[in-house]
Protein backbone atom coordinates (compact mmCIF):
# COMPACT_ATOMS: atom_id res chain seq x y z
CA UNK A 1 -2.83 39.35 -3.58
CA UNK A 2 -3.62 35.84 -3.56
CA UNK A 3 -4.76 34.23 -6.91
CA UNK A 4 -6.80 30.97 -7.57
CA UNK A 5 -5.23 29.53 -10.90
CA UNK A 6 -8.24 27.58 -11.47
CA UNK A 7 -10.61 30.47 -11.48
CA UNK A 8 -8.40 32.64 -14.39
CA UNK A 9 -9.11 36.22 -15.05
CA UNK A 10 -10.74 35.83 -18.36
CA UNK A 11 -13.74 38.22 -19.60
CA UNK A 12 -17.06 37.66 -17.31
CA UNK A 13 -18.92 35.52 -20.03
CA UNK A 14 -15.69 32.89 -19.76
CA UNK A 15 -16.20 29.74 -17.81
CA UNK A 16 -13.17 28.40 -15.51
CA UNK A 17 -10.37 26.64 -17.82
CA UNK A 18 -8.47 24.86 -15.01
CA UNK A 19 -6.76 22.70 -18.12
CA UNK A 20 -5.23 26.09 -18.97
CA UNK A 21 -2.17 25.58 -17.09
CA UNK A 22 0.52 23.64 -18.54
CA UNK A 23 2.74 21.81 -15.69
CA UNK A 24 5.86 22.17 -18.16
CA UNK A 25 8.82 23.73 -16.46
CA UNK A 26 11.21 24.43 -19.70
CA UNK A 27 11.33 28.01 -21.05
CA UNK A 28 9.88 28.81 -23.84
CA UNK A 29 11.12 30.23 -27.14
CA UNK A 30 9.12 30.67 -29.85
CA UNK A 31 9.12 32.55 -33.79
CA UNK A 32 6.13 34.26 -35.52
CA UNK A 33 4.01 32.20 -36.78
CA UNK A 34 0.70 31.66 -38.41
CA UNK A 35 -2.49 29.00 -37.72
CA UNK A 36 -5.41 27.91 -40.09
CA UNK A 37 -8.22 28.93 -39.08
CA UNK A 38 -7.47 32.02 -37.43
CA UNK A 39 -10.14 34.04 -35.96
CA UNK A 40 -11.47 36.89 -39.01
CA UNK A 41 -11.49 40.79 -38.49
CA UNK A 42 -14.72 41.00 -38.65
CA UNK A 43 -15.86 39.08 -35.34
CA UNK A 44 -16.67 39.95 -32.39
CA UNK A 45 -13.25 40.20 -30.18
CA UNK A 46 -15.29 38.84 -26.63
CA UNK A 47 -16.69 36.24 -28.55
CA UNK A 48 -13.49 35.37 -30.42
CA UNK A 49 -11.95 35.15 -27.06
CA UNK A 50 -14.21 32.95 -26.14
CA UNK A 51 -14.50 30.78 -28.52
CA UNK A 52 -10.85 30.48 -28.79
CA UNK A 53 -10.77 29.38 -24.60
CA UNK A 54 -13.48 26.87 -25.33
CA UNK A 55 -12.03 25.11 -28.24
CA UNK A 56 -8.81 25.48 -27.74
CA UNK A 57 -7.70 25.82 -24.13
CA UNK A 58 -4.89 22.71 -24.64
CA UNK A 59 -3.40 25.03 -26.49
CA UNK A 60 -1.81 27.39 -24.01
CA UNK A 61 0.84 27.28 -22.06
CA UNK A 62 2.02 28.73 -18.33
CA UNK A 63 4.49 31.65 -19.41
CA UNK A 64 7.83 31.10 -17.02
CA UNK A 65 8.09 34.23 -16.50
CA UNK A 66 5.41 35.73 -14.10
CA UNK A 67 3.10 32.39 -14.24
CA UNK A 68 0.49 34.19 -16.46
CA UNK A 69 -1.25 31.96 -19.88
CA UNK A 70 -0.06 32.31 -23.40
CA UNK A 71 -1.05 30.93 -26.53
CA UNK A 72 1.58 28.19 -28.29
CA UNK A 73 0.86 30.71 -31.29
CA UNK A 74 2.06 33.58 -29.50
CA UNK A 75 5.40 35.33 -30.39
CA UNK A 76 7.06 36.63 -27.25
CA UNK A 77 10.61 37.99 -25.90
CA UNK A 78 11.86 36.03 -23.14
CA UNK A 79 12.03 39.47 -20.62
CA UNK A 80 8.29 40.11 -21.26
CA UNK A 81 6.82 39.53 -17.74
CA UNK A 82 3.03 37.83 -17.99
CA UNK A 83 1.64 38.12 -14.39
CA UNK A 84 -0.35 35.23 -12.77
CA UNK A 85 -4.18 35.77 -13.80
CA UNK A 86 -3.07 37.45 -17.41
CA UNK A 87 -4.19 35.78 -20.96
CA UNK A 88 -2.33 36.33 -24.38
CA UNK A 89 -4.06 34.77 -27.02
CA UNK A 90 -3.06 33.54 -30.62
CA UNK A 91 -0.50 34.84 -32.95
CA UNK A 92 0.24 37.99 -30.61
CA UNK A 93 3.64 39.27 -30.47
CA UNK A 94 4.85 40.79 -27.50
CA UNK A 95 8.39 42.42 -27.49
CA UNK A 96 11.28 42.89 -25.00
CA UNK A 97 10.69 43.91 -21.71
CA UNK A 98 7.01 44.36 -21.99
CA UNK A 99 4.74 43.96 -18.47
CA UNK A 100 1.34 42.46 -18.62
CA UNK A 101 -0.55 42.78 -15.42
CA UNK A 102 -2.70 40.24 -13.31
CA UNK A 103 -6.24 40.54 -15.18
CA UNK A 104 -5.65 41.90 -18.35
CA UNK A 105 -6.67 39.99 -21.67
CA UNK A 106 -4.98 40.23 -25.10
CA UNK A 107 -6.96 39.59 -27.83
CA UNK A 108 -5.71 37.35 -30.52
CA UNK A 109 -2.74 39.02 -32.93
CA UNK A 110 -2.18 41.88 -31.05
CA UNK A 111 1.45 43.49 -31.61
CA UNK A 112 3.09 45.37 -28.03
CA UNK A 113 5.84 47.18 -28.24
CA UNK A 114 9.32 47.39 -26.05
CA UNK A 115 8.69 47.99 -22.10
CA UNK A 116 5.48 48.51 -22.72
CA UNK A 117 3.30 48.09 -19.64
CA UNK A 118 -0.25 46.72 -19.54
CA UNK A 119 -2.11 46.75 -16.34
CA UNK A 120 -0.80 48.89 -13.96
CA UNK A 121 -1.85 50.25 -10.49
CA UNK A 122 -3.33 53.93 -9.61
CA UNK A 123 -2.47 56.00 -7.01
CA UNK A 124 -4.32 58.46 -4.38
CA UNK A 125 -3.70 61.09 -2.00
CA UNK A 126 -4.86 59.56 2.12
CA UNK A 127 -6.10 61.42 4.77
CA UNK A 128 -2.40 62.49 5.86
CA UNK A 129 -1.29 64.20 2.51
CA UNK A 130 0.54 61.00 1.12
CA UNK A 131 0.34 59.35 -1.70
CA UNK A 132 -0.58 55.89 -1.72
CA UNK A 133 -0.87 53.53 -4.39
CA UNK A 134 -4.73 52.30 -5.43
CA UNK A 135 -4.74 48.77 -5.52
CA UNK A 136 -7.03 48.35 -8.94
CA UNK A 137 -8.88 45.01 -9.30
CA UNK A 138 -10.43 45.16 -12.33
CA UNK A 139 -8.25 43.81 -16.05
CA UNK A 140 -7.36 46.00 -18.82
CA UNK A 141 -8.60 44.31 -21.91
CA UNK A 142 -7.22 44.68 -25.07
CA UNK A 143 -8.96 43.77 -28.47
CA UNK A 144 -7.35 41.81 -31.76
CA UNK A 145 -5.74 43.08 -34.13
CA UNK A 146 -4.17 46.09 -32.01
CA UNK A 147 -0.88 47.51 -31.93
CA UNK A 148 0.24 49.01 -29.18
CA UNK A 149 3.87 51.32 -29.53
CA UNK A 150 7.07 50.93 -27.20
CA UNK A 151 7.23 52.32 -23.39
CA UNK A 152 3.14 52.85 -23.39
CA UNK A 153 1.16 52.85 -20.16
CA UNK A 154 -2.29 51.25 -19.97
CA UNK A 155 -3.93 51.35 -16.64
CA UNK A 156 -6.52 48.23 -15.36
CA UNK A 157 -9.85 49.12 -14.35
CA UNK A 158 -11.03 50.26 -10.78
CA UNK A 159 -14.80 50.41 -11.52
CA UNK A 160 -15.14 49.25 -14.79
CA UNK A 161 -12.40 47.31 -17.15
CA UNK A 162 -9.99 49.33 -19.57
CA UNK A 163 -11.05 48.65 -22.63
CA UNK A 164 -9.03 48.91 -25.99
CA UNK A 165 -11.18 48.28 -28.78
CA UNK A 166 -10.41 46.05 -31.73
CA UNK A 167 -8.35 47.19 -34.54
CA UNK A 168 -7.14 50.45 -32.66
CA UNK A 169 -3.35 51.56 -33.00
CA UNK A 170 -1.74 53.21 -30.10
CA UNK A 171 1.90 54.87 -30.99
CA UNK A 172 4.73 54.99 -28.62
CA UNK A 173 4.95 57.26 -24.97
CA UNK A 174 0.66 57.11 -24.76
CA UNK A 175 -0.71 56.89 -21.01
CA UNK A 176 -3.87 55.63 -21.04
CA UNK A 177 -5.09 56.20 -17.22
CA UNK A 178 -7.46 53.54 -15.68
CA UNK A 179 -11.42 52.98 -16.71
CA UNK A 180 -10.74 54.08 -19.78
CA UNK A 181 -12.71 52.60 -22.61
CA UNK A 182 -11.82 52.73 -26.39
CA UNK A 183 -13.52 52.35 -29.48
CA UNK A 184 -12.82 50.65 -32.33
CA UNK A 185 -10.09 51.43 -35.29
CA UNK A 186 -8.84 54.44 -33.26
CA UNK A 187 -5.41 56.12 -33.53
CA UNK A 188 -3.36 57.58 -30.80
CA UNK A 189 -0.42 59.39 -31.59
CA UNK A 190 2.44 59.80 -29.79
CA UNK A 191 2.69 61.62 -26.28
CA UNK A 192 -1.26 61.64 -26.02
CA UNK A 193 -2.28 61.52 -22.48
CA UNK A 194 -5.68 59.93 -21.37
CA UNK A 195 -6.69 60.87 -18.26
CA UNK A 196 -9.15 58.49 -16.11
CA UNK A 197 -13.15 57.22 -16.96
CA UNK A 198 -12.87 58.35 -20.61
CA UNK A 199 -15.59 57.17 -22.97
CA UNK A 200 -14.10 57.23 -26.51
CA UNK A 201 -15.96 56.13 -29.53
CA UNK A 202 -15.04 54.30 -33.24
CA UNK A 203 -12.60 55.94 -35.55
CA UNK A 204 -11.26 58.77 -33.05
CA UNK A 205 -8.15 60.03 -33.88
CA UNK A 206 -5.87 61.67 -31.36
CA UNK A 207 -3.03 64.09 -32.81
CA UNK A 208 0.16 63.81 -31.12
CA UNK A 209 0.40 65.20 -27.57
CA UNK A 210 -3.13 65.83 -27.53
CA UNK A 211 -4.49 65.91 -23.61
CA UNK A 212 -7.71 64.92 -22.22
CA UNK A 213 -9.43 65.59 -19.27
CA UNK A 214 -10.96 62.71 -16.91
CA UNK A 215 -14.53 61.44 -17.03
CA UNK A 216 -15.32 63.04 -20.40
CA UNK A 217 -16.83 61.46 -23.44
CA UNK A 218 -15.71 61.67 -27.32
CA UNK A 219 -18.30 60.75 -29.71
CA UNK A 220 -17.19 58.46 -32.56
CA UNK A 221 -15.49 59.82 -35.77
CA UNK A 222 -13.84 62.63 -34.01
CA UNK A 223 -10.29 63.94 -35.33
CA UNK A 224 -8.05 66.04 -33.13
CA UNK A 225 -5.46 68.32 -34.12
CA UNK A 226 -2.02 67.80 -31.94
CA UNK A 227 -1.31 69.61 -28.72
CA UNK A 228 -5.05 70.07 -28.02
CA UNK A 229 -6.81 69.41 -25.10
CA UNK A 230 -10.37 68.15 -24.63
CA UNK A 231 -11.73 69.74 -21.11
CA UNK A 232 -15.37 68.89 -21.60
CA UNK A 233 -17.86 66.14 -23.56
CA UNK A 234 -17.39 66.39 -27.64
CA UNK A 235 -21.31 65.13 -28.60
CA UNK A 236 -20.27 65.86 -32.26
CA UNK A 237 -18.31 64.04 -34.86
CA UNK A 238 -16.01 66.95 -36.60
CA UNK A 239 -12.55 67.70 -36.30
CA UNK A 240 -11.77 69.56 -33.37
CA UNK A 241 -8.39 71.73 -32.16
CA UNK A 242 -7.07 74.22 -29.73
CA UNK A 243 -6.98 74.58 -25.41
CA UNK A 244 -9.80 74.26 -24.85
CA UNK A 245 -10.47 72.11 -28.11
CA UNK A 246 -13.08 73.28 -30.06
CA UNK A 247 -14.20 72.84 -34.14
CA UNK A 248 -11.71 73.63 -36.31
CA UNK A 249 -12.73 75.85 -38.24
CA UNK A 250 -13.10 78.29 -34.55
CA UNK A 251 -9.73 77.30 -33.76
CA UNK A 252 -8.44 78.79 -36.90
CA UNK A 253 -10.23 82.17 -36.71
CA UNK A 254 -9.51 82.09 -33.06
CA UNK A 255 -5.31 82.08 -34.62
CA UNK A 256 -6.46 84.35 -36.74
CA UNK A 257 -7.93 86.99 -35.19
CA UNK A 258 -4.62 86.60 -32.57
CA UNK A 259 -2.20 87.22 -35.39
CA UNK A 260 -3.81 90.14 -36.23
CA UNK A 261 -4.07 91.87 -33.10
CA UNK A 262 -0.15 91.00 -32.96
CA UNK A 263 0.15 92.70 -35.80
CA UNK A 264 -1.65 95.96 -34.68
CA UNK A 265 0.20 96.03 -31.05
CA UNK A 266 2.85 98.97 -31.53
């Protein structure tokens, strides 16, 4: 797939930063570290982003390893892999063995976890039976302030980006499958699969191993109990439990009212 470098995947509203790419041929190493005048919570991440190209676009550097851009700021292993076309912005920290995908965008002081992978491919089934693998061209994008656990999968877009939203905090083992677009300050526990096209709002939490179902939507402040699965739309904020998931409070009568019929089987 051939790349331009001087047109870089950044988010639509970006301009072309051909100065992005640093002709330096030495690998890097770098520690955590901190900048004045860092970015606050409470902006907008796209704009951040933005903002952050604009002014400071000197300021990153061709990662060695894959050919993708990363902020001096950032903090990152020497096995991460940053594919051509990806953008890690200030004061992330990206761990051992960690793949970043052409397209995807990681907001400023974002924290990714070991072998962690970040824009992968789909797959389908062709006219013959076999499975083939979907080559995606949209990024995943990935707000500040996220943290993302060890050996998670996050999928790029196909028809419209992956989105994580800002402040969100995804645990270790998550799939996240592609199209999928995240609110802001969720939590995803471990083991939770995401199927494709999900709409999830703000402050959704996701017990562990908790399954849902593709092209459905979660309203914001939505709490699910682990193991559940979510088979159609949730248009209610609540906290919500069982296969199908439903509102608590059914779930529990619905164990109920099975432990009691155990009890009166002979």
């Amino acid at each position: 797939m051939a790349i331009h470098l001087s047109k870089l995947a950044l988010p639509r509203s970006f301009t072309p930063i051909p100065r992005l790419i640093s002709t330096a041929t030495g690998r890097y190493r770098f520690s955590a570290c901190s900048i004045e005048g860092a970015p606050s919570s409470g902006s907008s991440t796209w704009s951040v982003l933005e903002d952050d190209a604009n002014r400071n676009h000197q300021e990153f550097r061709k990662w060695p390893n894959g050919g993708g851009m990363f902020h001096k700021t950032a903090c990152i292993e020497s096995t991460a892999l940053i594919e051509i076309g990806a953008v890690v912005h200030s004061e992330c920290v990206i761990a051992a063995n960690v793949h970043i995908g052409s397209g995807t965008i990681v907001g400023p002081a974002v924290k990714i976890g070991e072998s962690t992978k970040v824009g992968g491919f789909g797959f389908f089934v062709d006219e013959h039976g076999s499975m083939r693998k979907k080559l995606q061209m949209l990024s995943a994008r990935i707000g500040n302030h996220v943290e993302i656990g060890a050996n998670t999968c996050i999928d790029r877009g196909s028809w419209r980006d992956t989105v994580i939203g800002d402040h969100s905090k995804i645990d270790n083992l998550v799939q996240i499958g592609h199209n999928v677009v995240i609110g802001k300050s969720c939590i995803l526990c471990g083991q939770v699969g995401i199927a494709g096209s999900v709409t999830i709002g703000d402050h959704v939490t996701l017990g562990g191993r908790v399954a849902v179902r593709d092209h459905v939507s979660i309203v914001s402040k939505v709490r699910l109990a682990a193991n559940s699965a979510v088979t159609k739309d949730i248009k209610e904020s609540g906290d919500y439990g069982g296969f199908p998931a439903v509102p608590i409070h059914e779930w529990r009568k619905q164990i109920a009212t099975l432990q009691t019929l155990k009890k009166r089987t002979p």
